[in-house]
Protein backbone atom coordinates (compact mmCIF):
# COMPACT_ATOMS: atom_id res chain seq x y z
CA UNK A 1 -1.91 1.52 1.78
CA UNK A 2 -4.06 -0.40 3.27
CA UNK A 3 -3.67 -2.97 6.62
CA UNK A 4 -5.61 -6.10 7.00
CA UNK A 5 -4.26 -7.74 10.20
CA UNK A 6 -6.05 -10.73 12.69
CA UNK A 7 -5.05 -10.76 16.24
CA UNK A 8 -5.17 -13.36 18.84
CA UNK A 9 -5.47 -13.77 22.67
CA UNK A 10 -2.42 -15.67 24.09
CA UNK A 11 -2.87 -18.33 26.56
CA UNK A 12 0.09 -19.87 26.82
CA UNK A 13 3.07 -17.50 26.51
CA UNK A 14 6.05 -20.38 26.33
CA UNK A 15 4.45 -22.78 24.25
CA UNK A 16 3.86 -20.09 21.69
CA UNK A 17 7.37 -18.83 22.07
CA UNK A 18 8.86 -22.35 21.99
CA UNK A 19 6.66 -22.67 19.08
CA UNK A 20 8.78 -19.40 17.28
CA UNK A 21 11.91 -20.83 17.83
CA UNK A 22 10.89 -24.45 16.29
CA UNK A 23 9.92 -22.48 13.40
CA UNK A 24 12.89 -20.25 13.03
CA UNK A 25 11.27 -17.34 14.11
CA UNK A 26 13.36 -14.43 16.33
CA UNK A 27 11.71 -11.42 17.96
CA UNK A 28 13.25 -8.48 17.57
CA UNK A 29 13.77 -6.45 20.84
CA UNK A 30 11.43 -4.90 23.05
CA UNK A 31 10.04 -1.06 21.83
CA UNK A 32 7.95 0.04 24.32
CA UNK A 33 4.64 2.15 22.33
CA UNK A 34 2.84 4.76 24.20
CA UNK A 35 -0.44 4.86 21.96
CA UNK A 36 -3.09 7.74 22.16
CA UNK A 37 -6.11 7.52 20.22
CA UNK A 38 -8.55 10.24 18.91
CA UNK A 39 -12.21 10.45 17.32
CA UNK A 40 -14.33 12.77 16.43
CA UNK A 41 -17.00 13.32 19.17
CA UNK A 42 -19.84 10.64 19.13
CA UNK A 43 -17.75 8.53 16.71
CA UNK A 44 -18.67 5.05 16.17
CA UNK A 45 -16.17 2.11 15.58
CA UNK A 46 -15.90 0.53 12.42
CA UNK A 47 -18.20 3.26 11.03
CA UNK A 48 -17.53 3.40 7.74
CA UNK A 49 -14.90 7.15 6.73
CA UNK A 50 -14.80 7.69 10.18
CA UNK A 51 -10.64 8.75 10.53
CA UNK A 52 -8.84 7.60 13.57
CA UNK A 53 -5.76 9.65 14.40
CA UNK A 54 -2.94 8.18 16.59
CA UNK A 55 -0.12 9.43 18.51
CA UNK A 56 2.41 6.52 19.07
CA UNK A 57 5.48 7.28 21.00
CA UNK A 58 8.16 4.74 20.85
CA UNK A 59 10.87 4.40 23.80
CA UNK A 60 9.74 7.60 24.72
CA UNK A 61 11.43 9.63 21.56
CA UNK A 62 10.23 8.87 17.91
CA UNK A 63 7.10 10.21 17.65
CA UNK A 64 4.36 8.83 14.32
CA UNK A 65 1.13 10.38 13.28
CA UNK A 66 -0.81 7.25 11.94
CA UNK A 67 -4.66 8.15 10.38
CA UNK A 68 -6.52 5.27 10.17
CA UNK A 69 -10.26 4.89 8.40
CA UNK A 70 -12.08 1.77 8.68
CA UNK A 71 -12.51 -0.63 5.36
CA UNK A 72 -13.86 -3.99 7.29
CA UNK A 73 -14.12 -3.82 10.63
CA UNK A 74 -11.76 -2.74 13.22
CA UNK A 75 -8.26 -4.85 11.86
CA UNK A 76 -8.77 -3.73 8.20
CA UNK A 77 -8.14 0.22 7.32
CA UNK A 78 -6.26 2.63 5.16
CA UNK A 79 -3.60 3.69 7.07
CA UNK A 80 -1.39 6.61 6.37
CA UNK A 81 1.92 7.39 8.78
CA UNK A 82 4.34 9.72 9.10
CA UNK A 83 7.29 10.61 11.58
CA UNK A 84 6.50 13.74 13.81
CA UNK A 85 9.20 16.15 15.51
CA UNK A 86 6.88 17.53 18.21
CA UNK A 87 4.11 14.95 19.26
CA UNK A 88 2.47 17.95 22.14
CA UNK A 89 2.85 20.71 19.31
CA UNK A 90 0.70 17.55 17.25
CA UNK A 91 -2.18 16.60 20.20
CA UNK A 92 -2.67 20.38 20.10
CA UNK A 93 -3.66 20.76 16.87
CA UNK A 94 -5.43 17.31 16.68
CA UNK A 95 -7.43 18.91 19.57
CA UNK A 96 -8.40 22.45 18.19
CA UNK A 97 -9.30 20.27 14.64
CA UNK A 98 -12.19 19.15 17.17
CA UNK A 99 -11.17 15.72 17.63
CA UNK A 100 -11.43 14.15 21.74
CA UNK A 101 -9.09 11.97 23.13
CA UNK A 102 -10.96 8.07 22.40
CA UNK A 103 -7.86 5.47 24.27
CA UNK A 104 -4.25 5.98 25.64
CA UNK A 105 -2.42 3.27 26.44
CA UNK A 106 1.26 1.31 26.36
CA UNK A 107 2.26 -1.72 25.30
CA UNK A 108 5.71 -3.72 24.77
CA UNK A 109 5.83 -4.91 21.26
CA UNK A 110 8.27 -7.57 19.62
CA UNK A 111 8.06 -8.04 16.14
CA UNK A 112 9.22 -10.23 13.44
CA UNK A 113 8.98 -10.32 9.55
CA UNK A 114 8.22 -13.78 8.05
CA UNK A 115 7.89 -12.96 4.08
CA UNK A 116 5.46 -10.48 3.71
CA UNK A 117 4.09 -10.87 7.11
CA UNK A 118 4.43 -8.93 9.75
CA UNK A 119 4.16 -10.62 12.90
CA UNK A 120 3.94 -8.78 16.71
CA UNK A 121 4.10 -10.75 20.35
CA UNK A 122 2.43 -7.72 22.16
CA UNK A 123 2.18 -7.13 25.71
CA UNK A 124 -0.80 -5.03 27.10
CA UNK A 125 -0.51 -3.91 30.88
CA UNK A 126 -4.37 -4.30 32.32
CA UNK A 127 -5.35 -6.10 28.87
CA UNK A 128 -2.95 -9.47 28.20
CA UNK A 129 -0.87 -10.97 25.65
CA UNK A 130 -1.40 -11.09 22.42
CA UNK A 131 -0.48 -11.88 19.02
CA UNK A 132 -1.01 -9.64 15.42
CA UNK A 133 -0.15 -10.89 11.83
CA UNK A 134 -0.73 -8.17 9.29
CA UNK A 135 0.32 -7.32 5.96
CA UNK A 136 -0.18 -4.32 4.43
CA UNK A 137 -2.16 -4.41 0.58
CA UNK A 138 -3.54 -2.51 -2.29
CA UNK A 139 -6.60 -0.51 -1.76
CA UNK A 140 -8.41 -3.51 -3.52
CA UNK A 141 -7.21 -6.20 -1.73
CA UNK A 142 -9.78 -9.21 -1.08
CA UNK A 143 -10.16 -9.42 2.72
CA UNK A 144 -11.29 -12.67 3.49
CA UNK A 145 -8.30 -13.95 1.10
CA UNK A 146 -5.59 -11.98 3.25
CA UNK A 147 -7.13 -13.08 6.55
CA UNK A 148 -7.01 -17.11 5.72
CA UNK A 149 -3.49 -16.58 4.70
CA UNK A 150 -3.31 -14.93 8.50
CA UNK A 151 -5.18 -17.47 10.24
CA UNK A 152 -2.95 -20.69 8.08
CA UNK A 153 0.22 -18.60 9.40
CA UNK A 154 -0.71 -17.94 13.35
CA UNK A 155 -2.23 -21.93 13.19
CA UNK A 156 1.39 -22.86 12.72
CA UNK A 157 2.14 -21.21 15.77
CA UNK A 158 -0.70 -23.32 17.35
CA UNK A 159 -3.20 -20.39 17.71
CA UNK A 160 -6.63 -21.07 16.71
CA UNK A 161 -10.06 -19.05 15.85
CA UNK A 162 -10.90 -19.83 19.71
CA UNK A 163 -7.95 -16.87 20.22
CA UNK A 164 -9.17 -14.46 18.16
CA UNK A 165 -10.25 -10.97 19.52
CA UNK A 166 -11.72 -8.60 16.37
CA UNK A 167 -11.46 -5.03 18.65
CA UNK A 168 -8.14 -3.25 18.93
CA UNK A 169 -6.29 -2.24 21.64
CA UNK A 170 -7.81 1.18 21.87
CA UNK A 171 -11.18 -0.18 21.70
CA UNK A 172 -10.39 -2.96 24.40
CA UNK A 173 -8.43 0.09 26.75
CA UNK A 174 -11.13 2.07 26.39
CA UNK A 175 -14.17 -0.70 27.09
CA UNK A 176 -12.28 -1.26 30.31
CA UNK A 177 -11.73 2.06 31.59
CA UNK A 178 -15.18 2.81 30.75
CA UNK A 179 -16.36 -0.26 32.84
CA UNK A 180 -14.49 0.74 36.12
């Protein structure tokens, strides 16, 4: 499958969730997602077949192995998941496959499903707040057709294209840890 998702930069956390509950919106509860990120050395974001591979750990028990591989830009990729038993057995052999640890870091999601939407409220320790819609398409989805669709949806919220932030977590994590 494929994810094409937009994010956004909250500014003002009540007025956006005020702004959920006038639209009949509810959060599910708080999962806490321990993410750690891995490229091959010298890998470039965004480059084109360049596979991502994620550890997320949620609440500190279920364990996923995503593999992501960039289609158009950082919030568009082919993304393949599955559930893990051993997540140190996994890093191990993610490490000896030559891959180097890229971004680690944890965030508190909430999410919600309007249609086929996905929507997440995310909050990033040492980053901000933050808002996703996504949906996940056919290899041959049009991009800039999913991505309106995003933008109409999150404008309901009263987010705008002033909000928007194209890098992903990992890439802002690892931009600021890089910087210090």
């Amino acid at each position: 499958m494929r994810e094409i998702e937009i994010k956004a930069r909250v500014k003002d956390e009540q007025n956006l969730l005020d702004s959920l509950v006038v639209h009949g919106i509810h959060l599910g509860k708080p999962v806490t997602q321990h993410d750690v990120v891995y490229c091959k050395p010298g890998a470039v974001e965004n480059a084109f077949d360049a596979n991502w591979l994620r550890i997320r750990t949620e609440n500190g028990k279920k364990v996923t192995f995503t593999l992501k591989r960039s289609v158009h830009g950082h919030l568009d990729s082919i993304e393949h998941e599955t559930v893990v038993s051993d997540g140190e057995e996994l890093e191990a052999i993610i490490k000896l496959l030559g891959f180097e640890l890229y971004s680690n870091l944890t965030k508190i999601r909430q999410k919600a499903k309007i249609g086929d939407i996905e929507f997440c409220f995310d909050k990033v320790p040492q980053l901000g707040t933050f808002v996703e819609a996504e949906k996940m398409m056919k290899h041959d989805a049009d991009h800039d057709e999913v991505v309106l669709e995003l933008w109409k949806f999150l404008e309901t919220l009263g987010l705008s294209h002033e909000d928007e932030e194209e890098r992903g977590y990992d890439v802002l994590e690892r931009e600021q840890r890089l910087s210090i």
